[in-house]
PDB file of N, CA and C in Angstrom:
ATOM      1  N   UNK A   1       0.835  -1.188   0.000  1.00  0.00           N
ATOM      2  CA  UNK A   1       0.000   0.000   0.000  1.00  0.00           C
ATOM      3  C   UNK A   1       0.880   1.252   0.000  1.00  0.00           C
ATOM      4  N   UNK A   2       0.473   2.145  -0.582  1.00  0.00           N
ATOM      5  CA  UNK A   2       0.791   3.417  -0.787  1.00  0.00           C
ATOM      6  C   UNK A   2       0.666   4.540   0.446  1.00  0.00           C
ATOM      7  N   UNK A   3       1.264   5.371   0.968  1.00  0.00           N
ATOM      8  CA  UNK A   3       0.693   5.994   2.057  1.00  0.00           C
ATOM      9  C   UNK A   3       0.433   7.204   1.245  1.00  0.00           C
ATOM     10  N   UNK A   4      -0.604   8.004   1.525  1.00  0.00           N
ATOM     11  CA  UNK A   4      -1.681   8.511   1.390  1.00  0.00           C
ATOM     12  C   UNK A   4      -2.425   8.584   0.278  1.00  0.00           C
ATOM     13  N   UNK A   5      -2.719   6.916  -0.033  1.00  0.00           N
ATOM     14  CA  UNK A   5      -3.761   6.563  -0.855  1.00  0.00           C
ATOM     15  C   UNK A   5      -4.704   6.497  -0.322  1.00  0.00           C
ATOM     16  N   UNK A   6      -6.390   6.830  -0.781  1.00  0.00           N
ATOM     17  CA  UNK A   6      -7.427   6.717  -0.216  1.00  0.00           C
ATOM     18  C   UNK A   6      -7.524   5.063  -0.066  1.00  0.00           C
ATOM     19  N   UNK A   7      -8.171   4.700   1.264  1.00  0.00           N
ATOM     20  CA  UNK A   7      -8.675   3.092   1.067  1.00  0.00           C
ATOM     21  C   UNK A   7      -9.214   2.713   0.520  1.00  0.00           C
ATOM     22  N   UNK A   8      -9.137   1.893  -0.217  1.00  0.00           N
ATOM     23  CA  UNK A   8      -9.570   1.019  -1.469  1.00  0.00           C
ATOM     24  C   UNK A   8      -9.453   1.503  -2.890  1.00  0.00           C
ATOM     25  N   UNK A   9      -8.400   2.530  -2.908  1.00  0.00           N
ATOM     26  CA  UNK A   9      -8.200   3.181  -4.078  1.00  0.00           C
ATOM     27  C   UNK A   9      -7.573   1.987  -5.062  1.00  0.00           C
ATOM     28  N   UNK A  10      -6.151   1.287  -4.908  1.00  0.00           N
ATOM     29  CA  UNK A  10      -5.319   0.643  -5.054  1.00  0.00           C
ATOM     30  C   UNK A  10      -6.126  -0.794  -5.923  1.00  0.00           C
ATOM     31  N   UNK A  11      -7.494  -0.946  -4.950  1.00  0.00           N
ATOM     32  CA  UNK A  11      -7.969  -2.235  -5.514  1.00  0.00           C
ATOM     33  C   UNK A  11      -9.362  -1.771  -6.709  1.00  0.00           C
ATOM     34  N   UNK A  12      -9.664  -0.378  -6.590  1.00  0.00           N
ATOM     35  CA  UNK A  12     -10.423   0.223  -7.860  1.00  0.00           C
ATOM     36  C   UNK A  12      -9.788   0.008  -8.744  1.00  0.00           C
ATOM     37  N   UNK A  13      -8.565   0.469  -8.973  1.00  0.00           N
ATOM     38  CA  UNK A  13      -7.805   0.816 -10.282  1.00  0.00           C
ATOM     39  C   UNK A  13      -7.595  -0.510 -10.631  1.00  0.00           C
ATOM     40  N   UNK A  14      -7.251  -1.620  -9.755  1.00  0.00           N
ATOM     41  CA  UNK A  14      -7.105  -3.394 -10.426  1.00  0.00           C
ATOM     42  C   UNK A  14      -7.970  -3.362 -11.295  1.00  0.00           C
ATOM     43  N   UNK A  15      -9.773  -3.066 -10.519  1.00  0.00           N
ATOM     44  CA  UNK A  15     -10.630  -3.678 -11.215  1.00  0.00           C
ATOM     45  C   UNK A  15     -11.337  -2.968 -12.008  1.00  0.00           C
ATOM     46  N   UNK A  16     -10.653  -1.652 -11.999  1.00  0.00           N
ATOM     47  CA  UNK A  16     -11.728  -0.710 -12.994  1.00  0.00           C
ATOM     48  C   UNK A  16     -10.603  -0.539 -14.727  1.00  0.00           C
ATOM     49  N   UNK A  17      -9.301  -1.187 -14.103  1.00  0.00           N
ATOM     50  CA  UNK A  17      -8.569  -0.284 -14.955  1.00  0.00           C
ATOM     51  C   UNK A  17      -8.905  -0.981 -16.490  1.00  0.00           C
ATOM     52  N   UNK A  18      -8.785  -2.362 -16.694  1.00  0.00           N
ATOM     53  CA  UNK A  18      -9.387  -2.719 -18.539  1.00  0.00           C
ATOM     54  C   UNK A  18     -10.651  -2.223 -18.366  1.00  0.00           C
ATOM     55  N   UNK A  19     -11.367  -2.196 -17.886  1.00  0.00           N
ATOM     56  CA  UNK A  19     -12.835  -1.269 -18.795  1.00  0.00           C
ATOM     57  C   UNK A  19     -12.376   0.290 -19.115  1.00  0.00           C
ATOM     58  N   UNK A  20     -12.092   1.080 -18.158  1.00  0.00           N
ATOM     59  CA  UNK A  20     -11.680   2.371 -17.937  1.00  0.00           C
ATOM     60  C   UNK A  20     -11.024   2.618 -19.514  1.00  0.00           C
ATOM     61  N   UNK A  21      -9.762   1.385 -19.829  1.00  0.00           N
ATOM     62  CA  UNK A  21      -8.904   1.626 -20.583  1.00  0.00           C
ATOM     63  C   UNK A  21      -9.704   1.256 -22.299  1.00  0.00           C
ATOM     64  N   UNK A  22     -10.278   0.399 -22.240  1.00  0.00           N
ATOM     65  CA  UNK A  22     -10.729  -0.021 -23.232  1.00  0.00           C
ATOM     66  C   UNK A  22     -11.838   1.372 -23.946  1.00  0.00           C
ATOM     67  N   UNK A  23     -12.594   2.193 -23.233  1.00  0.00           N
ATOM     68  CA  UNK A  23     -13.410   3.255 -22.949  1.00  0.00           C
ATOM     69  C   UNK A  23     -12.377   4.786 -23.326  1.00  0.00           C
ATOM     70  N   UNK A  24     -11.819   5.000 -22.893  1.00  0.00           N
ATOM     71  CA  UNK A  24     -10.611   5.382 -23.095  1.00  0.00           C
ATOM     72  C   UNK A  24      -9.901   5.162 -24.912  1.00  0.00           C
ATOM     73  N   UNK A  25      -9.984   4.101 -24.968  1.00  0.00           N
ATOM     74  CA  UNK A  25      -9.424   3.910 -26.572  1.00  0.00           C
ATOM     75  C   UNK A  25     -10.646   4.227 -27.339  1.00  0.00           C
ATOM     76  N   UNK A  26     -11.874   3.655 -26.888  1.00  0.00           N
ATOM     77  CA  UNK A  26     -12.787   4.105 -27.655  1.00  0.00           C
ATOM     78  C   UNK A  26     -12.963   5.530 -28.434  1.00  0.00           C
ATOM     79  N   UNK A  27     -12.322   6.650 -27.370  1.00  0.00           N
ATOM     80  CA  UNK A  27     -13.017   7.654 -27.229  1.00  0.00           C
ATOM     81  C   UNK A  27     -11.503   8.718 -28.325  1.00  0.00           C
ATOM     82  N   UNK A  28     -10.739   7.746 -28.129  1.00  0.00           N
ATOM     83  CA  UNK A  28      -9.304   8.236 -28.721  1.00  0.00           C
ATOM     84  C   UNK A  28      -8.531   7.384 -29.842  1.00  0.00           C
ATOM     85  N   UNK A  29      -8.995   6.822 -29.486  1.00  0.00           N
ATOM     86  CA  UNK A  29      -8.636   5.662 -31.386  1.00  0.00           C
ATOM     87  C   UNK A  29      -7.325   5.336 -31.228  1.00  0.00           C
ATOM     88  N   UNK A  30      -6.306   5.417 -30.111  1.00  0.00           N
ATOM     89  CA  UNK A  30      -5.238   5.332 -29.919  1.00  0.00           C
ATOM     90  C   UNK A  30      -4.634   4.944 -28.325  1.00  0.00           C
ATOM     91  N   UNK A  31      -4.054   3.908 -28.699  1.00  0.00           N
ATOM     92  CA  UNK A  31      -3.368   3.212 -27.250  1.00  0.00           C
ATOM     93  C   UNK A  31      -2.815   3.996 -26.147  1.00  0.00           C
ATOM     94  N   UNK A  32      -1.891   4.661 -26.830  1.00  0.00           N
ATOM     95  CA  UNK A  32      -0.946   5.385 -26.250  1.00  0.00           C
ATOM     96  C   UNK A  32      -1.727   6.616 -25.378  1.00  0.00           C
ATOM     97  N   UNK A  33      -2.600   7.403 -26.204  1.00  0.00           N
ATOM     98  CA  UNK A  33      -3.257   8.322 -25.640  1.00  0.00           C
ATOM     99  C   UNK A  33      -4.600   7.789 -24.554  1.00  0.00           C
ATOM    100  N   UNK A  34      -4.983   6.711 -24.960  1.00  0.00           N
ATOM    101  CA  UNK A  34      -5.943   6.166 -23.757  1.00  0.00           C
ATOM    102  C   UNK A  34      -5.489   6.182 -23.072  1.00  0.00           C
ATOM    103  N   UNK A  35      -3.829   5.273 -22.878  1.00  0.00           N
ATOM    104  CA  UNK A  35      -3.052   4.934 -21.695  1.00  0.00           C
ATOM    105  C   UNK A  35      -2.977   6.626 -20.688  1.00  0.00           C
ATOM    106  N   UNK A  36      -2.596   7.216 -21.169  1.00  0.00           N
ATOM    107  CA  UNK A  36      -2.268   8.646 -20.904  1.00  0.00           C
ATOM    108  C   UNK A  36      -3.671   9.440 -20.781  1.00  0.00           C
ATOM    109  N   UNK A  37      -4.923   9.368 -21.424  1.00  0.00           N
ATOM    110  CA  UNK A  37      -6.045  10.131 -20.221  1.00  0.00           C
ATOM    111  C   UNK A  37      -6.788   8.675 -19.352  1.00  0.00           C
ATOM    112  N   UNK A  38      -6.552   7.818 -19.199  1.00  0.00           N
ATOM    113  CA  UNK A  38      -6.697   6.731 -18.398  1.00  0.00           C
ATOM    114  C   UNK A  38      -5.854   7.420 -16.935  1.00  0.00           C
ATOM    115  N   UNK A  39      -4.632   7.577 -17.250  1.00  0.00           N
ATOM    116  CA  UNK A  39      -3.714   7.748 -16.271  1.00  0.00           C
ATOM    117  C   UNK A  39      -4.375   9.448 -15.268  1.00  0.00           C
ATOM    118  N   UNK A  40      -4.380  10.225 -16.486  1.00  0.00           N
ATOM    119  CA  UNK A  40      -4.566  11.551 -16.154  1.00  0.00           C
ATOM    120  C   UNK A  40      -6.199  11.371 -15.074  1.00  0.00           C
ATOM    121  N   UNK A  41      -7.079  10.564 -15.778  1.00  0.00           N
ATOM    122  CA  UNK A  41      -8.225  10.542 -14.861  1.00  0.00           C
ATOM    123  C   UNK A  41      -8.191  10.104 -13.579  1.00  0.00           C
ATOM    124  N   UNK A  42      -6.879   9.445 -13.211  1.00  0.00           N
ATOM    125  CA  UNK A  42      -7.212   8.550 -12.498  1.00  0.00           C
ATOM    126  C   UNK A  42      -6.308   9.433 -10.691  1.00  0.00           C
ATOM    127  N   UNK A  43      -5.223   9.959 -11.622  1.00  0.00           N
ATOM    128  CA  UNK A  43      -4.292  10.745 -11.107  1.00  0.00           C
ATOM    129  C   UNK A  43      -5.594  12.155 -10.368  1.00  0.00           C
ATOM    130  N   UNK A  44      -6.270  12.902 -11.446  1.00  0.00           N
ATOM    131  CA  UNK A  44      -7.419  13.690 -11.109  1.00  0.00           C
ATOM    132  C   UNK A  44      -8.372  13.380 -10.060  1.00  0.00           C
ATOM    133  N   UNK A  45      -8.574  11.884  -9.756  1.00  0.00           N
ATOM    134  CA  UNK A  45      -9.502  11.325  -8.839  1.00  0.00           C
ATOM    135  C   UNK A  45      -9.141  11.175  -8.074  1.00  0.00           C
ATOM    136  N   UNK A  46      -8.096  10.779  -7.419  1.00  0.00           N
ATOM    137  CA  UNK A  46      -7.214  10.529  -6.549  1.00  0.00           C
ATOM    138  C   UNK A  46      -6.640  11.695  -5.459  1.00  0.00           C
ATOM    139  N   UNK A  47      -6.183  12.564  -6.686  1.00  0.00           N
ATOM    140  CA  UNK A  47      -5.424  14.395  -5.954  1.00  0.00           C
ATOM    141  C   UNK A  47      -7.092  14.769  -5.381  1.00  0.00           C
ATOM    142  N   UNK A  48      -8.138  14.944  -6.313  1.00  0.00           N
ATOM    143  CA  UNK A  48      -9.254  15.949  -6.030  1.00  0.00           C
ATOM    144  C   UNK A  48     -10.141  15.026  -6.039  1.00  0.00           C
ATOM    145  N   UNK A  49     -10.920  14.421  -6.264  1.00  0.00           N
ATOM    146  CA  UNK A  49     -12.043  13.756  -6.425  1.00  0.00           C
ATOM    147  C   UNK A  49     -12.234  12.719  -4.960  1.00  0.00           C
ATOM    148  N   UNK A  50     -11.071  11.925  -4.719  1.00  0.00           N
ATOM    149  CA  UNK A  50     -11.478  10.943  -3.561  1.00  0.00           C
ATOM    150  C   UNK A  50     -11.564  11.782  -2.439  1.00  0.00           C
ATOM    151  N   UNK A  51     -11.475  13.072  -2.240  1.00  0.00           N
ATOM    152  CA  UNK A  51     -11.759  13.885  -0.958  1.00  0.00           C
ATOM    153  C   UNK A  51     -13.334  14.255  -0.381  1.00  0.00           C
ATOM    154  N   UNK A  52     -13.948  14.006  -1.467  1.00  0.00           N
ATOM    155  CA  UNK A  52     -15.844  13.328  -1.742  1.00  0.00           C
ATOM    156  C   UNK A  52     -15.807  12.827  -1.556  1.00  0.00           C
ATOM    157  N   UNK A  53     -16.716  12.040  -0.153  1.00  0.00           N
ATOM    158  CA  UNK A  53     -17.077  10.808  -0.131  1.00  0.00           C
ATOM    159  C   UNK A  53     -18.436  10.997   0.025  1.00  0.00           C
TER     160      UNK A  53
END
């Protein structure tokens, strides 16, 4: 575990990350750039978003 990861962050991203990513390519027609707003969303949720609960 990561220290100051939200709890249960670590095991979202296991199970969200092939749909997320696949969704992601959809939307970008390209691997590389899914990989990279896959990442960016996730990075965004994490800094600002998991502070919502």
């Amino acid at each position: 575990m990561v220290v100051g990861l939200p709890e249960g962050f670590e095991e979202f991203v296991a199970g969200a990350s092939p749909r997320l990513l696949r969704t992601a390519f959809l939307l970008t027609r390209d691997m590389g750039h899914a990989e990279d707003l896959l990442q960016t969303a996730l990075a965004r949720y994490w800094c600002c978003g998991s502070t919502r609960t």
